[in-house]
PDB file of N, CA and C in Angstrom:
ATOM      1  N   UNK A   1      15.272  27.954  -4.068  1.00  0.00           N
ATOM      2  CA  UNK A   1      15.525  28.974  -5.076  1.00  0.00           C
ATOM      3  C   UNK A   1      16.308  30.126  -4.443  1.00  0.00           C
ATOM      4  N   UNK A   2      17.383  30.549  -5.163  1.00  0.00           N
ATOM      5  CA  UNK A   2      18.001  31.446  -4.849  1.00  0.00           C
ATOM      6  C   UNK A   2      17.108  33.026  -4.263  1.00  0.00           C
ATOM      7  N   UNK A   3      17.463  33.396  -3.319  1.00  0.00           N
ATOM      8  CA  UNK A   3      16.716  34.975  -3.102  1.00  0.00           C
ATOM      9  C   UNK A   3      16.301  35.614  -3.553  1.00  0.00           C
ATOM     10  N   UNK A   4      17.728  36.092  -4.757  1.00  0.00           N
ATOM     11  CA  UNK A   4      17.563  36.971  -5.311  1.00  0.00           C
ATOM     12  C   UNK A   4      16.713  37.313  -6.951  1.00  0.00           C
ATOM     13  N   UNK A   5      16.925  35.778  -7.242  1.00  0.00           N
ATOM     14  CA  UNK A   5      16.372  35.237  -8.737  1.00  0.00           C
ATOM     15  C   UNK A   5      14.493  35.231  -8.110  1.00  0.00           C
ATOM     16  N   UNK A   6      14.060  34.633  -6.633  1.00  0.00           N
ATOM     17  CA  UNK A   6      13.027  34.809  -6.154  1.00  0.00           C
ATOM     18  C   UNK A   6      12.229  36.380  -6.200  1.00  0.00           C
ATOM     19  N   UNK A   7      13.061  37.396  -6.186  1.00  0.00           N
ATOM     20  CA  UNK A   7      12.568  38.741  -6.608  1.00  0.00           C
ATOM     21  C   UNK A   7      12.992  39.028  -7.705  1.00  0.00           C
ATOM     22  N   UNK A   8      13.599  38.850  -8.490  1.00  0.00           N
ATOM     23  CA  UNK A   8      13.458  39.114  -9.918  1.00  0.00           C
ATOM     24  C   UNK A   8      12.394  38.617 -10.801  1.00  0.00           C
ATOM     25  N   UNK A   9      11.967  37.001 -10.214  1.00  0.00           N
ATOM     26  CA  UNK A   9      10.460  36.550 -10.891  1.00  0.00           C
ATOM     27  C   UNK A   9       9.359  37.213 -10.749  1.00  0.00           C
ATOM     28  N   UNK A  10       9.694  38.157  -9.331  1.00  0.00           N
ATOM     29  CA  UNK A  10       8.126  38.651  -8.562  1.00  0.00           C
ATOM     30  C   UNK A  10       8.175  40.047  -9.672  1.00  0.00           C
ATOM     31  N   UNK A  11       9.289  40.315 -10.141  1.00  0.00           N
ATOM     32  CA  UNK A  11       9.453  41.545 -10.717  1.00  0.00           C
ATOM     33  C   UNK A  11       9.126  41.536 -12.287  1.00  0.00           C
ATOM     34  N   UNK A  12       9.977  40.285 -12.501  1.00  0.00           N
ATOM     35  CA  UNK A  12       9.273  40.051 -14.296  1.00  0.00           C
ATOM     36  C   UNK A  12       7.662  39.360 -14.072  1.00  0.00           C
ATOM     37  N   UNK A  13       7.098  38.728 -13.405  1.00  0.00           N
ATOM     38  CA  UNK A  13       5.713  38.775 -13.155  1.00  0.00           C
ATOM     39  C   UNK A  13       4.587  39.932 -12.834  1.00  0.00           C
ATOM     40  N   UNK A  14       5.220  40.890 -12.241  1.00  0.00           N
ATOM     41  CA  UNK A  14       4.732  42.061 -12.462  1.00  0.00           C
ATOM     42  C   UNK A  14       4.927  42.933 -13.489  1.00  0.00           C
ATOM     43  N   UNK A  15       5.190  42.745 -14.303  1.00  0.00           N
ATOM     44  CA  UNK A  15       6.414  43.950 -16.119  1.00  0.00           C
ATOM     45  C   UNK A  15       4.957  42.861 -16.441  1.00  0.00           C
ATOM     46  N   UNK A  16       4.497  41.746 -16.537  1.00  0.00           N
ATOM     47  CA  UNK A  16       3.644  40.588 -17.694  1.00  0.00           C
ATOM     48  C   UNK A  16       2.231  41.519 -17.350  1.00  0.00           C
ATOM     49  N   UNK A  17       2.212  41.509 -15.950  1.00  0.00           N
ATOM     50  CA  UNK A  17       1.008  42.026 -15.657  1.00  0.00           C
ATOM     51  C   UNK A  17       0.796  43.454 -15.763  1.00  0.00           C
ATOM     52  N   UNK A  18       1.605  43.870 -16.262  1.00  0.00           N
ATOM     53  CA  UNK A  18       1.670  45.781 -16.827  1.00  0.00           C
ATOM     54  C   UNK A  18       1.214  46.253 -15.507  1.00  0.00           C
ATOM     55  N   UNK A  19       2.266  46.106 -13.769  1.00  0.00           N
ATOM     56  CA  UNK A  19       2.432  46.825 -13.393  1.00  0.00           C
ATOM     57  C   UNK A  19       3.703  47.428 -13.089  1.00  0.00           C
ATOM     58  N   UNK A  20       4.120  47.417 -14.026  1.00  0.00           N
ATOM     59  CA  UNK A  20       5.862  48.077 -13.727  1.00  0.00           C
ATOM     60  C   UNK A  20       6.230  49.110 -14.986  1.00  0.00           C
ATOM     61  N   UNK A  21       6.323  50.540 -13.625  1.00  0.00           N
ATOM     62  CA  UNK A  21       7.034  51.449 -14.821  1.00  0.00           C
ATOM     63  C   UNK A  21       8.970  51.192 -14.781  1.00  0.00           C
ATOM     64  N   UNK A  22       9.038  51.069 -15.927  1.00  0.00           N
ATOM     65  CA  UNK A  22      10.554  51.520 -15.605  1.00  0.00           C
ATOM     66  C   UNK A  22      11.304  52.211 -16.373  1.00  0.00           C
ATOM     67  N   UNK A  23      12.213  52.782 -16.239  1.00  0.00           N
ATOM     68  CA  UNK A  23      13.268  54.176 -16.965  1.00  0.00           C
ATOM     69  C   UNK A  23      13.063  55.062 -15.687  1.00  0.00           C
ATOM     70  N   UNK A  24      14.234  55.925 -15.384  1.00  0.00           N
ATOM     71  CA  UNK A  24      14.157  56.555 -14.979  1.00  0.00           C
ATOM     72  C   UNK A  24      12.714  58.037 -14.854  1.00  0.00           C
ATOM     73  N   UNK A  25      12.320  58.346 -15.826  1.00  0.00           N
ATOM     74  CA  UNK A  25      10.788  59.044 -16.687  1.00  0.00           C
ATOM     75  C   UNK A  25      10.137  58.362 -15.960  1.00  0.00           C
ATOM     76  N   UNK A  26       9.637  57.302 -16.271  1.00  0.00           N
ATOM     77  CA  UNK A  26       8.521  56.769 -16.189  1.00  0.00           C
ATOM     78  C   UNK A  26       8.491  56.791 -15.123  1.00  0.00           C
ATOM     79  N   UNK A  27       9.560  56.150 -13.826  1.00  0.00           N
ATOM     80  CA  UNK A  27       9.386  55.974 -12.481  1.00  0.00           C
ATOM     81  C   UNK A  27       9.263  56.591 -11.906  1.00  0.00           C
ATOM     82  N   UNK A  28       9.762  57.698 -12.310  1.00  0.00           N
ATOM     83  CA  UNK A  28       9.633  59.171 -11.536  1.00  0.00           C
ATOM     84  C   UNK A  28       7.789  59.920 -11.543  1.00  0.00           C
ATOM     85  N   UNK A  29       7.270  59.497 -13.246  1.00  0.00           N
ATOM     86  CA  UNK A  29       6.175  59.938 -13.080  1.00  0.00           C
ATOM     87  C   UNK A  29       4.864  58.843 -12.639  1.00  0.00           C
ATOM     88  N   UNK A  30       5.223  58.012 -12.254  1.00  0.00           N
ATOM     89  CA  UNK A  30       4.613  57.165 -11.141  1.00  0.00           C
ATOM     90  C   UNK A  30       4.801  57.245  -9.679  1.00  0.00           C
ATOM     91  N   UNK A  31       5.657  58.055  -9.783  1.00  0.00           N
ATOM     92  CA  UNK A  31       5.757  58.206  -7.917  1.00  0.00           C
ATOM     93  C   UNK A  31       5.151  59.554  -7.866  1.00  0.00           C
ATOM     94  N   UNK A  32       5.595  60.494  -8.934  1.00  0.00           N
ATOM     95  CA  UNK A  32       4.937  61.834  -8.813  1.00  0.00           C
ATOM     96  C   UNK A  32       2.916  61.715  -9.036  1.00  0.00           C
ATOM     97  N   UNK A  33       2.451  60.522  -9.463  1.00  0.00           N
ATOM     98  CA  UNK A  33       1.276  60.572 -10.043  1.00  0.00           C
ATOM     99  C   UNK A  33       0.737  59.749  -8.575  1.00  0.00           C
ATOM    100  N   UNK A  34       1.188  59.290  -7.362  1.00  0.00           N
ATOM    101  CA  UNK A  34       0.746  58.685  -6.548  1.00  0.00           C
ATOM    102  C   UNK A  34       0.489  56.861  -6.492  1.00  0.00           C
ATOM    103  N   UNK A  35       0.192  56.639  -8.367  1.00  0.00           N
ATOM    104  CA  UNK A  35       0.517  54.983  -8.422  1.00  0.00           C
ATOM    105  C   UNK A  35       1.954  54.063  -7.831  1.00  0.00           C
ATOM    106  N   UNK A  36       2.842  54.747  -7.764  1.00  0.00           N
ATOM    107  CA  UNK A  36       4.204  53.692  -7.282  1.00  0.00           C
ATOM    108  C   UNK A  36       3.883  52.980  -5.969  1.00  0.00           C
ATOM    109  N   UNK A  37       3.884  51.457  -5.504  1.00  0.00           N
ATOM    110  CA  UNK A  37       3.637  51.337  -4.795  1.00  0.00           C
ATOM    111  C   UNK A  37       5.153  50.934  -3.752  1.00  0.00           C
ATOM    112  N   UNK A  38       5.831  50.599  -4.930  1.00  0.00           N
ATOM    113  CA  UNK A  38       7.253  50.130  -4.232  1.00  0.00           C
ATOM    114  C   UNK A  38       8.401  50.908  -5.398  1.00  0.00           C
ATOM    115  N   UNK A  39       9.284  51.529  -5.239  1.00  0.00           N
ATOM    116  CA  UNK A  39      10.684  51.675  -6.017  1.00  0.00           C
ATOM    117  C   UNK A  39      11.554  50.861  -5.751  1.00  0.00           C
ATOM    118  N   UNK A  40      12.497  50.470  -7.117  1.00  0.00           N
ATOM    119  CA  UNK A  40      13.707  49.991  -6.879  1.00  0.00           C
ATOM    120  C   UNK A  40      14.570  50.396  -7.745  1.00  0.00           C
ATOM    121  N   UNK A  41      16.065  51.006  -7.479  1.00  0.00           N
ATOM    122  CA  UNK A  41      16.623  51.942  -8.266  1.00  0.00           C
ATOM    123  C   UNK A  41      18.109  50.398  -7.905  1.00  0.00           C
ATOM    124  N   UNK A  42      18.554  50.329  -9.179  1.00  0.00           N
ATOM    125  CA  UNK A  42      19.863  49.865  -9.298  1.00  0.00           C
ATOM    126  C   UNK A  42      20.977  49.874  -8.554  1.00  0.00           C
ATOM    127  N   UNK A  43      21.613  48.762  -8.164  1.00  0.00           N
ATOM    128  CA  UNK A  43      22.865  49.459  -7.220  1.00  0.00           C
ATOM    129  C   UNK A  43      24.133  50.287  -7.860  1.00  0.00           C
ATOM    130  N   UNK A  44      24.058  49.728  -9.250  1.00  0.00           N
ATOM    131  CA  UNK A  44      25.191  50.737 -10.419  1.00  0.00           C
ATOM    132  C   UNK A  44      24.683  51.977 -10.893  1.00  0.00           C
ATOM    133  N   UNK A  45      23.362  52.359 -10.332  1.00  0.00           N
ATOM    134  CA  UNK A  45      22.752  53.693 -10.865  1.00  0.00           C
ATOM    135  C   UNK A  45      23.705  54.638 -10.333  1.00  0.00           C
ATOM    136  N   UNK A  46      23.818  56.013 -11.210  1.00  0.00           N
ATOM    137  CA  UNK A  46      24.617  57.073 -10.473  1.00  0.00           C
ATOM    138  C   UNK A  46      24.323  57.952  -8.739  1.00  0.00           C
ATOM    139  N   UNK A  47      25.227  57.789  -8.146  1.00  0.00           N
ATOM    140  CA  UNK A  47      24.749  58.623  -6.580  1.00  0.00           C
ATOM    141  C   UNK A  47      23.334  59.973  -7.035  1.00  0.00           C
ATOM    142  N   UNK A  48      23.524  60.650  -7.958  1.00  0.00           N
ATOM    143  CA  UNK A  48      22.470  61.946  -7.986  1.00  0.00           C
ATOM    144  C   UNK A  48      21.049  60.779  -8.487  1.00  0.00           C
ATOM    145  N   UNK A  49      21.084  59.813  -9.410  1.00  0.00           N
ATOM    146  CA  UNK A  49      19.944  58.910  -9.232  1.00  0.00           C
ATOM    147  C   UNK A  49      19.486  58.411  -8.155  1.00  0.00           C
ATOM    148  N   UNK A  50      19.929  57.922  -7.217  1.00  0.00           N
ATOM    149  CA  UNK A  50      19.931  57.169  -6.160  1.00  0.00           C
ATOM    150  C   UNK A  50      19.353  58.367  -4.875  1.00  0.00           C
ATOM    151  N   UNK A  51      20.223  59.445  -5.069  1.00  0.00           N
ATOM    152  CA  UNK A  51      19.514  60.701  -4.531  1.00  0.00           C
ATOM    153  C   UNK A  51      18.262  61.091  -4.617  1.00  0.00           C
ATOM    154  N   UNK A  52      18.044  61.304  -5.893  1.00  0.00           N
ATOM    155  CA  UNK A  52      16.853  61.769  -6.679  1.00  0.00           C
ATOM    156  C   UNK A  52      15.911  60.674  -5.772  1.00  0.00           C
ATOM    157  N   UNK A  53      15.432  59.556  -6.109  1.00  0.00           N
ATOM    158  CA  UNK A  53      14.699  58.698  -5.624  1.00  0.00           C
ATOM    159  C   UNK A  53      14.502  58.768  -4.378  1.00  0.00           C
ATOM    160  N   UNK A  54      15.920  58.588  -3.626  1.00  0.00           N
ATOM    161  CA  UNK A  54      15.454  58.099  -2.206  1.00  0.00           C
ATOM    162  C   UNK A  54      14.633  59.592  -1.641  1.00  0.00           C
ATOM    163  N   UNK A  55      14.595  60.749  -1.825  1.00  0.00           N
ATOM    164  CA  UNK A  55      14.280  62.018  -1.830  1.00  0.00           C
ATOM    165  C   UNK A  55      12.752  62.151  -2.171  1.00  0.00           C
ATOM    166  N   UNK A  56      12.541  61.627  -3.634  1.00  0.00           N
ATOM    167  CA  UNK A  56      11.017  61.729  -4.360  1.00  0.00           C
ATOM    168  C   UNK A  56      10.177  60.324  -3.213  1.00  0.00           C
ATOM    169  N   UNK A  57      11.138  59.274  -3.040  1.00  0.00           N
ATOM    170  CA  UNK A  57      10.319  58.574  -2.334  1.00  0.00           C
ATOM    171  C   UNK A  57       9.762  58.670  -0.769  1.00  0.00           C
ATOM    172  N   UNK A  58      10.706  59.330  -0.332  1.00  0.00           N
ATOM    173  CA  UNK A  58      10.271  59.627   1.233  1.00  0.00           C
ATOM    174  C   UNK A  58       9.604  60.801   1.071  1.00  0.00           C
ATOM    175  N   UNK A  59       9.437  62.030   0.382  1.00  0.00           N
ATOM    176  CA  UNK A  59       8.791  62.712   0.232  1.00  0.00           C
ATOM    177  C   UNK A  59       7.008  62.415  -0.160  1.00  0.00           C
ATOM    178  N   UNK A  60       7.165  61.834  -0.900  1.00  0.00           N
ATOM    179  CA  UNK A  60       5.562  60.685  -1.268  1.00  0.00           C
ATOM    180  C   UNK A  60       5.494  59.640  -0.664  1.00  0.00           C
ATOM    181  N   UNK A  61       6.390  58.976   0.296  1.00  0.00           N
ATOM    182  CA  UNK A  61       5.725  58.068   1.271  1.00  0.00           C
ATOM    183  C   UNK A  61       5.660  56.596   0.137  1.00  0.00           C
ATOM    184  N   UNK A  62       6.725  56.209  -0.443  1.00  0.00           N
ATOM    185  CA  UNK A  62       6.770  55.188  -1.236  1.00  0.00           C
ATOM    186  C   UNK A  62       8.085  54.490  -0.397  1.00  0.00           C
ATOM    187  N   UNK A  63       8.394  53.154  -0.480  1.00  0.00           N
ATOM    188  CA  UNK A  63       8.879  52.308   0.019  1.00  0.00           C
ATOM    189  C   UNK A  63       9.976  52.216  -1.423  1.00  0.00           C
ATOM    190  N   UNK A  64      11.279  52.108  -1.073  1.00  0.00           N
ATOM    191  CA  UNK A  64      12.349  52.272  -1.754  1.00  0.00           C
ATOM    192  C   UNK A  64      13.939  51.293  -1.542  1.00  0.00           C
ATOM    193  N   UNK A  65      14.137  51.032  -2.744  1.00  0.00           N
ATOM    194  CA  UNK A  65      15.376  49.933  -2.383  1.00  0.00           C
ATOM    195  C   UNK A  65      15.998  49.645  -3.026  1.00  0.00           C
ATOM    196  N   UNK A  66      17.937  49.280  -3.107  1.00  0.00           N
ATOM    197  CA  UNK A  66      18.489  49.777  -4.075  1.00  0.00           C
ATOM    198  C   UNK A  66      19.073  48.218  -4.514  1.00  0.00           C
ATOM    199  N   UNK A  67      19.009  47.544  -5.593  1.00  0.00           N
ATOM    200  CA  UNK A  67      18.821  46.257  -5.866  1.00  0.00           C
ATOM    201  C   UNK A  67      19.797  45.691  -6.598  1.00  0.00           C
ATOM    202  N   UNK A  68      20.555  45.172  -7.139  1.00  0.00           N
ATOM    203  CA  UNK A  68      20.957  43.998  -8.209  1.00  0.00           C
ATOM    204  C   UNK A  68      21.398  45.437  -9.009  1.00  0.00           C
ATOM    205  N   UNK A  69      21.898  44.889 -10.557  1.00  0.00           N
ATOM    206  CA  UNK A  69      22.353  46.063 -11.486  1.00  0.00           C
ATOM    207  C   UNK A  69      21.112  46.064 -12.622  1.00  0.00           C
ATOM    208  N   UNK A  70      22.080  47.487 -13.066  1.00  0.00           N
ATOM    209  CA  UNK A  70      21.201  47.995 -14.574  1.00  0.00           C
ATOM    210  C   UNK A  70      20.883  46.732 -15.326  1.00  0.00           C
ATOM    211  N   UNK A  71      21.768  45.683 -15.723  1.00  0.00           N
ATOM    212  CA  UNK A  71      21.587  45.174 -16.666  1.00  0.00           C
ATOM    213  C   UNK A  71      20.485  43.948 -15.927  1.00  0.00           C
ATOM    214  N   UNK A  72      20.665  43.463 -14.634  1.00  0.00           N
ATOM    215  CA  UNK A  72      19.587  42.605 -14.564  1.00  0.00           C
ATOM    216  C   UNK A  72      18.235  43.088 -14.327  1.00  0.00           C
ATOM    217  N   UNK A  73      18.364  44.427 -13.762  1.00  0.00           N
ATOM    218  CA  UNK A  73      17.051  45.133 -13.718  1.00  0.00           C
ATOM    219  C   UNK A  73      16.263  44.953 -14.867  1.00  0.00           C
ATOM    220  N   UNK A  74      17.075  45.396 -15.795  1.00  0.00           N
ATOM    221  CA  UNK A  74      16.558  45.127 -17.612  1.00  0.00           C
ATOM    222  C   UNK A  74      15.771  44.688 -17.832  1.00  0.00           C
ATOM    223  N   UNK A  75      16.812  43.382 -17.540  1.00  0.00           N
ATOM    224  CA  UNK A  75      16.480  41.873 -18.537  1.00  0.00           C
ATOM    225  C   UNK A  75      15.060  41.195 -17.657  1.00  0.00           C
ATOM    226  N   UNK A  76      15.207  41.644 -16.117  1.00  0.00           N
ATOM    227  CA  UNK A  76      14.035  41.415 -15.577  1.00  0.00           C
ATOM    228  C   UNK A  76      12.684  42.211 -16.166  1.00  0.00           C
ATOM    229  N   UNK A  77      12.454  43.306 -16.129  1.00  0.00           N
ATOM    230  CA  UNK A  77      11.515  43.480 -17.052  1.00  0.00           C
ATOM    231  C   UNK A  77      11.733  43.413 -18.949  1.00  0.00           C
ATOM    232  N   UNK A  78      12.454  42.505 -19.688  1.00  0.00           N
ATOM    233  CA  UNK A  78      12.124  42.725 -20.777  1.00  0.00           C
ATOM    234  C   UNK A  78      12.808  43.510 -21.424  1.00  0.00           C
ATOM    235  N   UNK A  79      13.392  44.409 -21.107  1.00  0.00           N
ATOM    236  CA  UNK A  79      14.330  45.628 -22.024  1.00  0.00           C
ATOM    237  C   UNK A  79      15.744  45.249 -21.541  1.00  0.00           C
ATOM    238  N   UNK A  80      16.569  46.168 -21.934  1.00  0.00           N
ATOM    239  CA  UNK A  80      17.710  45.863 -22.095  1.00  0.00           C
ATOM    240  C   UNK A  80      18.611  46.730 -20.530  1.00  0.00           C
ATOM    241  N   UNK A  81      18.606  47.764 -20.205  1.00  0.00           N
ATOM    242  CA  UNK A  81      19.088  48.143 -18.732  1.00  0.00           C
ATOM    243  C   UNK A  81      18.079  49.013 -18.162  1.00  0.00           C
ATOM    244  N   UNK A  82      18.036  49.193 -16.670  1.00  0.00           N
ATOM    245  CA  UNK A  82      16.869  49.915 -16.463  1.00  0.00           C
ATOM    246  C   UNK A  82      17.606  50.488 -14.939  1.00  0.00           C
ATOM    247  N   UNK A  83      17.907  51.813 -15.088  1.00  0.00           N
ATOM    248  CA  UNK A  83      18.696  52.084 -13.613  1.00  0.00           C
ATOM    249  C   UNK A  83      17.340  51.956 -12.334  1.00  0.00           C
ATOM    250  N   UNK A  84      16.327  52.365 -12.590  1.00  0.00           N
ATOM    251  CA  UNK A  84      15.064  51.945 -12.100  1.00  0.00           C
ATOM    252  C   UNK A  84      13.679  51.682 -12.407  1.00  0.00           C
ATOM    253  N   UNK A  85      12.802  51.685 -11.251  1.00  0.00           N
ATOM    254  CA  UNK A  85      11.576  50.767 -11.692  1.00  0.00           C
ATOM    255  C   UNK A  85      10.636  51.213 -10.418  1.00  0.00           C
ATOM    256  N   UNK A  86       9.222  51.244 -10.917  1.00  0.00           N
ATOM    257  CA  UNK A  86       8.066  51.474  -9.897  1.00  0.00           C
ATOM    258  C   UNK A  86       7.053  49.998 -10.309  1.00  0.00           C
ATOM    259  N   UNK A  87       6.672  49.555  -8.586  1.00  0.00           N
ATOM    260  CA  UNK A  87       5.851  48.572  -8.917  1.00  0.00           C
ATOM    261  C   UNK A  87       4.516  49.398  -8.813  1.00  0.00           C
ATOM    262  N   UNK A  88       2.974  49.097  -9.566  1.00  0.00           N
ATOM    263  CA  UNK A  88       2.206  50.025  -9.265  1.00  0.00           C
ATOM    264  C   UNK A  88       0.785  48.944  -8.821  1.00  0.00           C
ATOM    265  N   UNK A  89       1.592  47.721  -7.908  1.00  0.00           N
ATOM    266  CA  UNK A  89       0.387  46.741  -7.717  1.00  0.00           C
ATOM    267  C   UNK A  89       1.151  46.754  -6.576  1.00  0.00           C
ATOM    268  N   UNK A  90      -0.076  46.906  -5.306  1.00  0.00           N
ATOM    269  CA  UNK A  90       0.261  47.191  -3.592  1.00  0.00           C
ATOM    270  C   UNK A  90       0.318  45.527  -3.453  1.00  0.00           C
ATOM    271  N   UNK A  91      -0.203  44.501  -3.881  1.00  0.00           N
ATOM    272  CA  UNK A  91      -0.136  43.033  -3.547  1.00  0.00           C
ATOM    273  C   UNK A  91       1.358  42.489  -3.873  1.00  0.00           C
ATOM    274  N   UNK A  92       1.747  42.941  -4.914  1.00  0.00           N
ATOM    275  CA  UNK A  92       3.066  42.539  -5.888  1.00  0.00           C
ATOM    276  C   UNK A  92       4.675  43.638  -4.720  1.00  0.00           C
ATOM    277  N   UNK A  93       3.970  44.395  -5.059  1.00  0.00           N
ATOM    278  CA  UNK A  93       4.964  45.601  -4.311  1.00  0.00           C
ATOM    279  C   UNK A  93       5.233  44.882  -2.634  1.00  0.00           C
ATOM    280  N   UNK A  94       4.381  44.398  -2.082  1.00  0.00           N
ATOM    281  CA  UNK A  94       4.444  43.941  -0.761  1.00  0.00           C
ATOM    282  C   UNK A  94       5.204  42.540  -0.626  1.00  0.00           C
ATOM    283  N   UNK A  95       4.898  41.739  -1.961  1.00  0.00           N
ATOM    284  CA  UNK A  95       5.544  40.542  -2.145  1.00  0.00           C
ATOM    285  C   UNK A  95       7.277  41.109  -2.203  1.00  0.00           C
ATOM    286  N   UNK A  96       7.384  41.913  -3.167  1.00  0.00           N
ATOM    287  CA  UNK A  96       8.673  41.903  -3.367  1.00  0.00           C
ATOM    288  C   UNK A  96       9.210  42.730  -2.299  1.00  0.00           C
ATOM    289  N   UNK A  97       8.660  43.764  -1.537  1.00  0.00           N
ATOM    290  CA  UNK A  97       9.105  44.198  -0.321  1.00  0.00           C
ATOM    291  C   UNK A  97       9.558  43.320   0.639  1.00  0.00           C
ATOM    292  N   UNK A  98       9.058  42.375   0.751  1.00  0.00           N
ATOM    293  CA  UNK A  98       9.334  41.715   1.696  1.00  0.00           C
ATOM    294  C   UNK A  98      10.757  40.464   1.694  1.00  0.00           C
ATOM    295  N   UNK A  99      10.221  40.515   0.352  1.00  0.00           N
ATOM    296  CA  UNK A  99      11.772  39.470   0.016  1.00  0.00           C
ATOM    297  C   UNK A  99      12.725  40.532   0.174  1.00  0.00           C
ATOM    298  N   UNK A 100      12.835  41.436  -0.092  1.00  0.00           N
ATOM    299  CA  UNK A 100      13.738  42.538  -0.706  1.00  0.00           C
ATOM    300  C   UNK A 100      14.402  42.707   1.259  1.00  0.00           C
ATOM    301  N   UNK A 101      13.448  43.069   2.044  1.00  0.00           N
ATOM    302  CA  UNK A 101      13.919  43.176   3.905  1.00  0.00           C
ATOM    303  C   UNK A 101      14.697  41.596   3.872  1.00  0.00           C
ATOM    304  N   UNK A 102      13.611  40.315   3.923  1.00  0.00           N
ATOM    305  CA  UNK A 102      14.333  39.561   4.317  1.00  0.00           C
ATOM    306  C   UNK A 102      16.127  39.134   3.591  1.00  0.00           C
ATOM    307  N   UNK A 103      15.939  39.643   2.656  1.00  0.00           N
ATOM    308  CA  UNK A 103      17.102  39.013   1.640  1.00  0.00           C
ATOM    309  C   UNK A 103      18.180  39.721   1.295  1.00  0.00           C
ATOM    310  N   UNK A 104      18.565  40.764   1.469  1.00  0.00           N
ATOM    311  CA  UNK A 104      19.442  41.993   1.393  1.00  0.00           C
ATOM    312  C   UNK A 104      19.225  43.295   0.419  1.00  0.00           C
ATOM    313  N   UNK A 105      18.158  43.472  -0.023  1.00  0.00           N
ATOM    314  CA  UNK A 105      18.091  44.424  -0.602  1.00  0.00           C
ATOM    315  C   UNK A 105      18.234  45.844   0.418  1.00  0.00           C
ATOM    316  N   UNK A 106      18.955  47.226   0.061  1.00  0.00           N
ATOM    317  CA  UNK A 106      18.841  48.145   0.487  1.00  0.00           C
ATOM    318  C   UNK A 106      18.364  49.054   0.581  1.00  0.00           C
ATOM    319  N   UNK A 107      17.874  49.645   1.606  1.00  0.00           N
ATOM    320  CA  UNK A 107      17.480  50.862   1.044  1.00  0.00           C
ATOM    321  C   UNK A 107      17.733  51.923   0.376  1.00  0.00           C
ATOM    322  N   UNK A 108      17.305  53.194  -0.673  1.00  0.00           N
ATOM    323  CA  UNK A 108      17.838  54.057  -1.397  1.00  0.00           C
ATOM    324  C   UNK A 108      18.701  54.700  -0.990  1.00  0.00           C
TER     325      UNK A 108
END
């Protein structure tokens, strides 16, 4: 299985299991509320997004990475574009962390 389709399942398997915030809002107030266990912000998101995050995340000590686009971010959880996303399950978040090091995902 492709890599990258391998973290997008771990990602729409986590959206089933209602641990994924995503919109920009939401992710933000999951990292600000201490639940985010992993971020992943879009690679087509705007530089001051991408800012914003990598900033809120090293500041709270959240693990951060800049992934695939808006539109597959989306469609991976269910909606239609999503510049980012908080996982808020440390088992799920670690799964996809790890694909995300081995496989090219970047950091924020």
């Amino acid at each position: 299985m492709d890599p990258k389709q391998k973290i997008l399942n771990l990602i729409s398997l986590a959206t089933k299991a209602g641990k994924v915030k995503s919109g920009e809002f939401s992710t933000e107030q999951s990292v600000k509320k201490g639940r985010a266990c992993l971020v992943i912000v879009a690679e087509d998101a705007s530089e001051n997004t991408k800012k914003m995050f990598r900033d809120m995340c090293r500041y709270h000590h959240v693990e951060s990475f800049c992934f695939s686009s808006k539109i597959v971010l989306g469609h991976a959880c269910g909606k239609e574009m999503r510049a980012s996303l908080s996982v808020e399950d440390k088992g799920l978040a670690e799964a996809i962390g790890k694909q995300m090091t081995m496989n090219g995902g970047s950091e924020v």
